[in-house]
PDB file of N, CA and C in Angstrom:
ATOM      1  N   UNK A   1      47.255 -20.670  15.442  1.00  0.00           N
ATOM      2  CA  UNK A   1      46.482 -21.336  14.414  1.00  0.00           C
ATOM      3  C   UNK A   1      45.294 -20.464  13.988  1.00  0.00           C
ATOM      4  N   UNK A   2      44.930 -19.688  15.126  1.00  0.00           N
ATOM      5  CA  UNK A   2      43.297 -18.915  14.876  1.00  0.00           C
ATOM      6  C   UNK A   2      43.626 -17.942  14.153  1.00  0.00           C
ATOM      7  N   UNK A   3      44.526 -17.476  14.463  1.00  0.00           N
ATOM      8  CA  UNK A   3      45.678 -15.743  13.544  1.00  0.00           C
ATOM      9  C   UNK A   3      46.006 -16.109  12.212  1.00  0.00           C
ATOM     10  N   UNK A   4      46.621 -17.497  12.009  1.00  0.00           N
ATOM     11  CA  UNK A   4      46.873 -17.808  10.613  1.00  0.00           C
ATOM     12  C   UNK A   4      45.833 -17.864  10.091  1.00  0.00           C
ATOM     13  N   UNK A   5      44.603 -18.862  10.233  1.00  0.00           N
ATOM     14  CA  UNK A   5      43.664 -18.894   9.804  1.00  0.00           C
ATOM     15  C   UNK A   5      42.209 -17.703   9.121  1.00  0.00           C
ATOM     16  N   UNK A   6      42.499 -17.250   9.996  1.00  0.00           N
ATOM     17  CA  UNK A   6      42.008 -15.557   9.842  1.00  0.00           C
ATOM     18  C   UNK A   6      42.621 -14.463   9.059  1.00  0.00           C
ATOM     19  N   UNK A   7      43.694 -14.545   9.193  1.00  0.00           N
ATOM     20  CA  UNK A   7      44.473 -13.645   7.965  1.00  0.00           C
ATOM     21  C   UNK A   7      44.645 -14.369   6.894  1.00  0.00           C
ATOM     22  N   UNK A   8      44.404 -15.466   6.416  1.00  0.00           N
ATOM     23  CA  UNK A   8      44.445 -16.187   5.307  1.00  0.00           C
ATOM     24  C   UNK A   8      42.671 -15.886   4.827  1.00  0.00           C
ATOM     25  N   UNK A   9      41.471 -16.200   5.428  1.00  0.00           N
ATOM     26  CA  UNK A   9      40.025 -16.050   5.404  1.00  0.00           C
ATOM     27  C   UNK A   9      40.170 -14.259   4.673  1.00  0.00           C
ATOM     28  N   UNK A  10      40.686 -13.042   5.434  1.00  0.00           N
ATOM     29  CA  UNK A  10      40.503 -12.041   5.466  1.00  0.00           C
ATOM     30  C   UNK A  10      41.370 -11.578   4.110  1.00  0.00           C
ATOM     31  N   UNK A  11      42.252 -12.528   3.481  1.00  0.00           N
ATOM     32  CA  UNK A  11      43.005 -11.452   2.765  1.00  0.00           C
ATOM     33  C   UNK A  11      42.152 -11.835   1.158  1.00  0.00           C
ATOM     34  N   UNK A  12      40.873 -12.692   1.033  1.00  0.00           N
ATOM     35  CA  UNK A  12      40.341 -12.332  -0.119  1.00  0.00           C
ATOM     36  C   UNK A  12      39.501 -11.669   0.041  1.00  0.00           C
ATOM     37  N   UNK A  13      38.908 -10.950   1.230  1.00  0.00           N
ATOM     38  CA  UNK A  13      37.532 -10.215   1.016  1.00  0.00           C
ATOM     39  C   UNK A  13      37.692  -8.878   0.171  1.00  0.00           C
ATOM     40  N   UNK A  14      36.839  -8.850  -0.820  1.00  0.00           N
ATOM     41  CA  UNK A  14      36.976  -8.145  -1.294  1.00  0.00           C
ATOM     42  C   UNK A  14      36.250  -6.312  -1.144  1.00  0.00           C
ATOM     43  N   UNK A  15      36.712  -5.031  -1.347  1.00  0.00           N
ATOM     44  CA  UNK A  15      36.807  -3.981  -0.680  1.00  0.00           C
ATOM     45  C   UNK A  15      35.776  -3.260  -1.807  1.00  0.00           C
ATOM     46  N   UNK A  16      34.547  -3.153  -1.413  1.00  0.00           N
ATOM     47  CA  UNK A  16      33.718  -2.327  -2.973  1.00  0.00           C
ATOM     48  C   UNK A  16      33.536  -0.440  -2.490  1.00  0.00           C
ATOM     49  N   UNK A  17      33.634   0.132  -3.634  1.00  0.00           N
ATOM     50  CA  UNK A  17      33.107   1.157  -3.590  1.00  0.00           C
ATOM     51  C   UNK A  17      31.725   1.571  -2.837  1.00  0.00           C
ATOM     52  N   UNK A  18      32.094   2.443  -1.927  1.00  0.00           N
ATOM     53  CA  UNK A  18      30.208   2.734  -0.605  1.00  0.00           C
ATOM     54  C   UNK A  18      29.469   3.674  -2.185  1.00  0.00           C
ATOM     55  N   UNK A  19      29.623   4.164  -3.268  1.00  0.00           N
ATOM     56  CA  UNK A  19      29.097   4.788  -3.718  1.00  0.00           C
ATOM     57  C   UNK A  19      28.713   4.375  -5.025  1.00  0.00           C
ATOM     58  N   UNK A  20      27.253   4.463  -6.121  1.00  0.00           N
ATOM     59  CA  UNK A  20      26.832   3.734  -7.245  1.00  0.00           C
ATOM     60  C   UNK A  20      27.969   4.638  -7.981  1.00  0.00           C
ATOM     61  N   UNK A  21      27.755   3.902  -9.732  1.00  0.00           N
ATOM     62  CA  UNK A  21      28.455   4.841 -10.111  1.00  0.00           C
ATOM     63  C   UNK A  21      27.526   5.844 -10.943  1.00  0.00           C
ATOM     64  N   UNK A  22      28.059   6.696 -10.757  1.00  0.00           N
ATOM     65  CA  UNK A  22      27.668   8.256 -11.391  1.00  0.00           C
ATOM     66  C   UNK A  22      26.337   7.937 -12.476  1.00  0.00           C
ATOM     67  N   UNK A  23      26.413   7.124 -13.543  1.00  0.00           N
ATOM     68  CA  UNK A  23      25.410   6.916 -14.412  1.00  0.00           C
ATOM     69  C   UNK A  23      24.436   6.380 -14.122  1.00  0.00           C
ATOM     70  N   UNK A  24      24.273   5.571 -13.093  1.00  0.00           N
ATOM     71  CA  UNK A  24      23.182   4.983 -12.553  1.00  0.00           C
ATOM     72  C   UNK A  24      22.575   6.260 -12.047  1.00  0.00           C
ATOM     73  N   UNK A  25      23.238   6.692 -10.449  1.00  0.00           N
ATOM     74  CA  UNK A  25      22.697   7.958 -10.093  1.00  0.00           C
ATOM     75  C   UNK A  25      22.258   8.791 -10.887  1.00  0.00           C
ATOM     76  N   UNK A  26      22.441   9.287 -12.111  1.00  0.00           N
ATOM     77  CA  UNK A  26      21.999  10.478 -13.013  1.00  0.00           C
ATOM     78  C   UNK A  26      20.544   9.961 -13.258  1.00  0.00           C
ATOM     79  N   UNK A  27      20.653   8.122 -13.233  1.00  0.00           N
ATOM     80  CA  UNK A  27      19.622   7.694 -14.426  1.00  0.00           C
ATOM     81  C   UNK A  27      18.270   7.627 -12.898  1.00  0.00           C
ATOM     82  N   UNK A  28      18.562   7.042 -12.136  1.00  0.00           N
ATOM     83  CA  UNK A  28      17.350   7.163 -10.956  1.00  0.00           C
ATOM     84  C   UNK A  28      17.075   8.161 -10.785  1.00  0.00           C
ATOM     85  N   UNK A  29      17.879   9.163 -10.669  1.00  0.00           N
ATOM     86  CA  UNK A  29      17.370  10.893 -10.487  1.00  0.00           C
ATOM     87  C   UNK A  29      16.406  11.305 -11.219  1.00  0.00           C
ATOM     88  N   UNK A  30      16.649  10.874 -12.751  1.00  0.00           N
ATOM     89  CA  UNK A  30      15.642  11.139 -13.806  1.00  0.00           C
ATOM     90  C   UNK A  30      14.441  10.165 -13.242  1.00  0.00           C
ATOM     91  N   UNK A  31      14.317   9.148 -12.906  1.00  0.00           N
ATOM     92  CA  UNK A  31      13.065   8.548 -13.237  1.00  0.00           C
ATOM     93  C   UNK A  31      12.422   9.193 -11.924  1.00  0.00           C
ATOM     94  N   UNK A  32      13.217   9.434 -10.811  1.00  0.00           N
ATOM     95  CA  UNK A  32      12.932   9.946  -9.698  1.00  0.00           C
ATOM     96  C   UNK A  32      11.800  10.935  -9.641  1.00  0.00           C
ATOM     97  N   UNK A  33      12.247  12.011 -10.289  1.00  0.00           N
ATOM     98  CA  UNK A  33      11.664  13.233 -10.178  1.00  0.00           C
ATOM     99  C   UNK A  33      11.017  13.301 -11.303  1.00  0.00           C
ATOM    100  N   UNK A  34      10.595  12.399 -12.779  1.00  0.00           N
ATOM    101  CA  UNK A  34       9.432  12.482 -13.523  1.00  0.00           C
ATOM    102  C   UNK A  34       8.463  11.754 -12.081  1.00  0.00           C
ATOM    103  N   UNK A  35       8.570  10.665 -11.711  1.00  0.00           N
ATOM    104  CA  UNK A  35       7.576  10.083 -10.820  1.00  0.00           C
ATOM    105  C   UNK A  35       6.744  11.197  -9.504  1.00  0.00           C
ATOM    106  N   UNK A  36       7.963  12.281  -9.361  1.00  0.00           N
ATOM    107  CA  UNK A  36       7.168  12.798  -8.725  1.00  0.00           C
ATOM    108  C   UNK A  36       6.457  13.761  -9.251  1.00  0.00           C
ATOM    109  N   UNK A  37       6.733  14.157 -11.048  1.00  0.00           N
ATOM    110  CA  UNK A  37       6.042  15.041 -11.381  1.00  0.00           C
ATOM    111  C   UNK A  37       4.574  14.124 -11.645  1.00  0.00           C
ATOM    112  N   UNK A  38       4.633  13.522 -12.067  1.00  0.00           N
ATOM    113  CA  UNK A  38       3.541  12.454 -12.389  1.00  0.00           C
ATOM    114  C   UNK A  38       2.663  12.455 -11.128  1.00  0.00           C
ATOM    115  N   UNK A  39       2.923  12.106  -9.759  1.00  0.00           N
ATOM    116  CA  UNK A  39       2.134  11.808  -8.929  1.00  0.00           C
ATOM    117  C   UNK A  39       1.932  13.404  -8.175  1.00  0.00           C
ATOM    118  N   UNK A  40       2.676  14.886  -8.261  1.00  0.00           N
ATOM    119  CA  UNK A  40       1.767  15.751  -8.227  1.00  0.00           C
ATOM    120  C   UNK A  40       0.677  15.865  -9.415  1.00  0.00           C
ATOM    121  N   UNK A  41       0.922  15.782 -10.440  1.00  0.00           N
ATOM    122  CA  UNK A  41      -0.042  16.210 -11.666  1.00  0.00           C
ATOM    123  C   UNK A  41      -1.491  14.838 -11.235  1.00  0.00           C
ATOM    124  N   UNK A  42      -1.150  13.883 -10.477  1.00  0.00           N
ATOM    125  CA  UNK A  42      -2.496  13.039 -10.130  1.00  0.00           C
ATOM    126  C   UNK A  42      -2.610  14.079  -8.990  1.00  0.00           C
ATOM    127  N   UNK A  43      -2.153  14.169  -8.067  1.00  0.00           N
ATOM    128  CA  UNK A  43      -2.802  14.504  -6.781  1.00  0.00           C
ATOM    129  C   UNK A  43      -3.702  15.967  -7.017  1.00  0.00           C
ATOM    130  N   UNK A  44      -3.270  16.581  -8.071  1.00  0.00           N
ATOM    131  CA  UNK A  44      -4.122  18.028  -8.436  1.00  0.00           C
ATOM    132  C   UNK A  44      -5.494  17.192  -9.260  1.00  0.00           C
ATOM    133  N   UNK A  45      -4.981  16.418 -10.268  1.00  0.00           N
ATOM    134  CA  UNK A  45      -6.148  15.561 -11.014  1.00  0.00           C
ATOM    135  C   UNK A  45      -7.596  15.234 -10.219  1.00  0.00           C
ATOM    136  N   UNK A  46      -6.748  14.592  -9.103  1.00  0.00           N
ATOM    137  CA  UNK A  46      -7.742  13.838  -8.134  1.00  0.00           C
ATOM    138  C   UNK A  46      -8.244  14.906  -7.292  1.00  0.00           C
ATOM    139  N   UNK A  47      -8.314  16.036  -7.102  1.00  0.00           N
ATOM    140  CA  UNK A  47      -8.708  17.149  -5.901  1.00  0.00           C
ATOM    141  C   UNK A  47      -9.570  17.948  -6.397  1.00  0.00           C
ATOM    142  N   UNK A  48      -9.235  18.398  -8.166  1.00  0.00           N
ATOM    143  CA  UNK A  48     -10.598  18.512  -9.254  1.00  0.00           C
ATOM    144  C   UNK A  48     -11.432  17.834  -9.272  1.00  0.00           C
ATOM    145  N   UNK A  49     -10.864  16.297  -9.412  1.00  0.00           N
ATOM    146  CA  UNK A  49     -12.371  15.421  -9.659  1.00  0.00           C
ATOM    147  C   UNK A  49     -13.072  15.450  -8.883  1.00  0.00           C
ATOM    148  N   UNK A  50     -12.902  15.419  -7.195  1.00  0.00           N
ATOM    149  CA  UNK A  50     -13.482  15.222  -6.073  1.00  0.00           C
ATOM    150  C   UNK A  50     -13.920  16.596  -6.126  1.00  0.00           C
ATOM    151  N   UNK A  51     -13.660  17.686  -6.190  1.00  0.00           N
ATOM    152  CA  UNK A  51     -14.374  18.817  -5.853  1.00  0.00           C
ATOM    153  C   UNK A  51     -15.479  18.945  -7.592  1.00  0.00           C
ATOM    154  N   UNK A  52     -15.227  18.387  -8.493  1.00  0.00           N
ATOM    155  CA  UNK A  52     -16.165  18.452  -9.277  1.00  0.00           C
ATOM    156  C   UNK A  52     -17.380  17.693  -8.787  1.00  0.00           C
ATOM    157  N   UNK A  53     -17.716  16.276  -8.357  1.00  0.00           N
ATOM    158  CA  UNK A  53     -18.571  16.123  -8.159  1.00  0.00           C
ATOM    159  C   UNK A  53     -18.952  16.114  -6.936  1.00  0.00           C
ATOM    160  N   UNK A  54     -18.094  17.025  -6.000  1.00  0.00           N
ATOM    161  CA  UNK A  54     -19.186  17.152  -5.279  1.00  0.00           C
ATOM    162  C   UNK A  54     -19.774  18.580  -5.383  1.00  0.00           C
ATOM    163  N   UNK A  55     -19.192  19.449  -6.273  1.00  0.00           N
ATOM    164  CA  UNK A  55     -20.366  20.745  -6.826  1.00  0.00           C
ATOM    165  C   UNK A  55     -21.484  20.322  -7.229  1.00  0.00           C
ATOM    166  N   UNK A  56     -21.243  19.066  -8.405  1.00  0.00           N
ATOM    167  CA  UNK A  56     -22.345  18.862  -8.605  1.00  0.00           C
ATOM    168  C   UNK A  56     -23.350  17.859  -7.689  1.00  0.00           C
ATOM    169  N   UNK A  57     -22.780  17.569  -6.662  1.00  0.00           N
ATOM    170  CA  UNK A  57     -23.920  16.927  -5.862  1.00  0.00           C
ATOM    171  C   UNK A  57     -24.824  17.807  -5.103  1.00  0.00           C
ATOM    172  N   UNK A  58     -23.515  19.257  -4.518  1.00  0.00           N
ATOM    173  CA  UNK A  58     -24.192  19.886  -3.453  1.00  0.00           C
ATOM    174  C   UNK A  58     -25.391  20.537  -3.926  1.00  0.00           C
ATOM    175  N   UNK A  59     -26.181  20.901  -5.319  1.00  0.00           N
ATOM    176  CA  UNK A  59     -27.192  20.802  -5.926  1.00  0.00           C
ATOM    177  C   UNK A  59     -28.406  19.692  -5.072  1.00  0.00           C
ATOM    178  N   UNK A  60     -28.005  18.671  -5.446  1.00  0.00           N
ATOM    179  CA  UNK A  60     -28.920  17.556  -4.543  1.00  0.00           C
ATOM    180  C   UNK A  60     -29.125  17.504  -3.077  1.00  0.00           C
ATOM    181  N   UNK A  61     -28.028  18.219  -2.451  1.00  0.00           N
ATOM    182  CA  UNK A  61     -27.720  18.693  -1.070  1.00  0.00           C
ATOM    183  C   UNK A  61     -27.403  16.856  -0.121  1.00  0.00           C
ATOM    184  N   UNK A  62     -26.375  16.291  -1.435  1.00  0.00           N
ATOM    185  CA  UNK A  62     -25.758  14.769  -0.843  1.00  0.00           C
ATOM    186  C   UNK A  62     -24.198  14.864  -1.520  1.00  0.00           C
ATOM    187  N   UNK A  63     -23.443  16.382  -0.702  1.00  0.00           N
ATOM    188  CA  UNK A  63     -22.030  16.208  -1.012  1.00  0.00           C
ATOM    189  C   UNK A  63     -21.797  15.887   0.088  1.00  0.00           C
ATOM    190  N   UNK A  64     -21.876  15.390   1.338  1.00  0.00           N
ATOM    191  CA  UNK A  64     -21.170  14.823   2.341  1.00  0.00           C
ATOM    192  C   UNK A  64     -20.629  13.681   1.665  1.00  0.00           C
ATOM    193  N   UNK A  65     -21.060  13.127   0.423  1.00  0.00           N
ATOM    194  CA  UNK A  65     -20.761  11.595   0.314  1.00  0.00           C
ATOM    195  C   UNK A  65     -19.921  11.219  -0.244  1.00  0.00           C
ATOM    196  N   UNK A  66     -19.225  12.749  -0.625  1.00  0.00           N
ATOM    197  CA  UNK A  66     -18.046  13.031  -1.374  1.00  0.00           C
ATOM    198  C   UNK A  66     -16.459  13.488  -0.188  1.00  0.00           C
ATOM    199  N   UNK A  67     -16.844  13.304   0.737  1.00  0.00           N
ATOM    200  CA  UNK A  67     -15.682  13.800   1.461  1.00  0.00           C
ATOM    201  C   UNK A  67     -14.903  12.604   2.077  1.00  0.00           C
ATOM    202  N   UNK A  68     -15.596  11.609   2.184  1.00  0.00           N
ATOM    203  CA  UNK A  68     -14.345  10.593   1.940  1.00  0.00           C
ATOM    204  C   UNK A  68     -13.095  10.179   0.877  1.00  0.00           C
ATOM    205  N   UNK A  69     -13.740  10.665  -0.091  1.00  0.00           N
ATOM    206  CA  UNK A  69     -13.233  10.707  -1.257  1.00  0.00           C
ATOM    207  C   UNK A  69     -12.219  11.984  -1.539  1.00  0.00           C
ATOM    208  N   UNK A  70     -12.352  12.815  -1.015  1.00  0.00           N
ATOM    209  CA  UNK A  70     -11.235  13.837  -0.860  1.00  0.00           C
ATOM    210  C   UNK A  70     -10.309  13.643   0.182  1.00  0.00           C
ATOM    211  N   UNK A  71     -10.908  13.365   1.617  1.00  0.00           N
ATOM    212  CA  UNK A  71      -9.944  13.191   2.314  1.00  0.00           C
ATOM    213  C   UNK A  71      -8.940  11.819   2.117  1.00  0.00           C
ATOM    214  N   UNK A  72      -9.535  10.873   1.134  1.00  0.00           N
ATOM    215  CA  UNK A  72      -8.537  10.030   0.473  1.00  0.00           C
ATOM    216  C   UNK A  72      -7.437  10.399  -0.236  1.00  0.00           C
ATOM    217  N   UNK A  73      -8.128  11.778  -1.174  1.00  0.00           N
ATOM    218  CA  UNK A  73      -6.966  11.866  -1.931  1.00  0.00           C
ATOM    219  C   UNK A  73      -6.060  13.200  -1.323  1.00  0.00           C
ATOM    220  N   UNK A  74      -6.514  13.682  -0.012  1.00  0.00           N
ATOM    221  CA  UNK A  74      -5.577  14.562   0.457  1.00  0.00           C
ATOM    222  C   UNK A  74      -4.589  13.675   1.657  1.00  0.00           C
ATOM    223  N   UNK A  75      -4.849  12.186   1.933  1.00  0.00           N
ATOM    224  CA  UNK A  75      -4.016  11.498   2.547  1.00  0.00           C
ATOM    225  C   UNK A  75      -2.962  11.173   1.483  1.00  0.00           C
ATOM    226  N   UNK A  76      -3.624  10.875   0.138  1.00  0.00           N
ATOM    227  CA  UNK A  76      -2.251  11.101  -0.777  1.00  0.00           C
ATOM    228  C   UNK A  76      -1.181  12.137  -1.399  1.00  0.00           C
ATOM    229  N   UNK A  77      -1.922  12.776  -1.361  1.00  0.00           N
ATOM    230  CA  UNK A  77      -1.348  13.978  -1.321  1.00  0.00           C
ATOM    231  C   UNK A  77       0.012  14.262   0.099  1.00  0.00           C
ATOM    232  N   UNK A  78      -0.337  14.179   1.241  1.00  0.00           N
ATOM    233  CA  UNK A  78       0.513  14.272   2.335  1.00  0.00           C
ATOM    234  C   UNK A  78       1.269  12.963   2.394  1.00  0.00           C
ATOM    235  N   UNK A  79       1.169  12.210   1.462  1.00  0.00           N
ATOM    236  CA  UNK A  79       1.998  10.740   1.458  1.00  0.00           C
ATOM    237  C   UNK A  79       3.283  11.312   0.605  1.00  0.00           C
ATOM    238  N   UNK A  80       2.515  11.631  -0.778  1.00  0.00           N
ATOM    239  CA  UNK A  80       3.304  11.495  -1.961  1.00  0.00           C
ATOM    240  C   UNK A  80       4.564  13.354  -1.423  1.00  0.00           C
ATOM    241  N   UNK A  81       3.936  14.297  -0.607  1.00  0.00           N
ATOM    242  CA  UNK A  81       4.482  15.122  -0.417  1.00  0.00           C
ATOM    243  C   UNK A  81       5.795  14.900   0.898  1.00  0.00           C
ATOM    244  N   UNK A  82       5.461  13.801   1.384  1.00  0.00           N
ATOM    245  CA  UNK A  82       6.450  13.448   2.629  1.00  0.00           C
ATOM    246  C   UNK A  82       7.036  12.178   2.583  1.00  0.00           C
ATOM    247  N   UNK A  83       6.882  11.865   0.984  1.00  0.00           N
ATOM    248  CA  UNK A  83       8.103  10.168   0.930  1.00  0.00           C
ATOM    249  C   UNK A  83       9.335  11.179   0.778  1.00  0.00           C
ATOM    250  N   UNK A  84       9.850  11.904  -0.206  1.00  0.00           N
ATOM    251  CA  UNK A  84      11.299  12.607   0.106  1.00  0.00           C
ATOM    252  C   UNK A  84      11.840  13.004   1.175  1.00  0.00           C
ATOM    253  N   UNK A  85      11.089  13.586   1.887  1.00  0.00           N
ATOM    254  CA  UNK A  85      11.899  13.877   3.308  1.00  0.00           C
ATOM    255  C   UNK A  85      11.711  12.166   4.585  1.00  0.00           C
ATOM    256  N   UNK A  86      10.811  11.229   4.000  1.00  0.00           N
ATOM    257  CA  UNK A  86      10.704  10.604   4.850  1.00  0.00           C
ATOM    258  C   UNK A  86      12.216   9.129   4.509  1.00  0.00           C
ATOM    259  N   UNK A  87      12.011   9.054   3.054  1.00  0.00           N
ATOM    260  CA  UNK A  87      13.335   8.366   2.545  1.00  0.00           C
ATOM    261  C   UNK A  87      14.560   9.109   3.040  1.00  0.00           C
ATOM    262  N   UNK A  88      15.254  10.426   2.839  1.00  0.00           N
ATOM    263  CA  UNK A  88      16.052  11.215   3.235  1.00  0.00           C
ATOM    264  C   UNK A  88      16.596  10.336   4.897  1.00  0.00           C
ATOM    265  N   UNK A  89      15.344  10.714   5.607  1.00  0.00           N
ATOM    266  CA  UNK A  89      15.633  10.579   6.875  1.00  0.00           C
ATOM    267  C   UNK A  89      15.457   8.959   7.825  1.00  0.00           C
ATOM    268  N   UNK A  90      15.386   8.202   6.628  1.00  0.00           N
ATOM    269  CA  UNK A  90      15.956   6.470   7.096  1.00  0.00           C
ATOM    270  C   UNK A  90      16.905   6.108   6.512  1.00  0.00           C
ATOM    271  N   UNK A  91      17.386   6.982   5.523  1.00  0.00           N
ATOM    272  CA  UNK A  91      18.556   6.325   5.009  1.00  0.00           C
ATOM    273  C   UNK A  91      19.534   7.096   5.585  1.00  0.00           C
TER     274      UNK A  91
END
């Protein structure tokens, strides 16, 4: 009864392709890698700004107050530089 029952359950499951198809993949690739051009072109943005003002602070001799602010944006920087290998290696 358990054998009939089970091969009757099993013979609609249906069997999908493990892989997207091709056009999707082309199309995430693209948005993929503008996003990462985008978030290097911030992470250089943000490493100017922070070293701009704190040139102009170290004048006043109060750029320490600026290095949180860099080491913020060099934690992004080592974020945005290690999601590809870090996605790669959970999937």
């Amino acid at each position: 009864m358990y054998l009939l029952l089970s091969s009757f359950l099993a013979a609609d499951v249906p069997n999908p392709q493990p892989d997207a198809p091709s056009e999707i993949i082309a199309k995430t690739d693209t948005v993929l890698g503008l996003l990462a051009w985008l978030g290097t072109a911030a992470a250089v943005l943000g490493i100017v700004t922070v070293a701009i003002k704190m040139a102009g602070s170290l004048q006043k001799g109060d750029a320490e107050d600026h290095i949180g602010s860099m080491l913020t944006v060099l934690v992004g920087c080592v974020l945005l530089s290690t999601a590809g290998p870090l996605v790669n290696f959970v999937l």
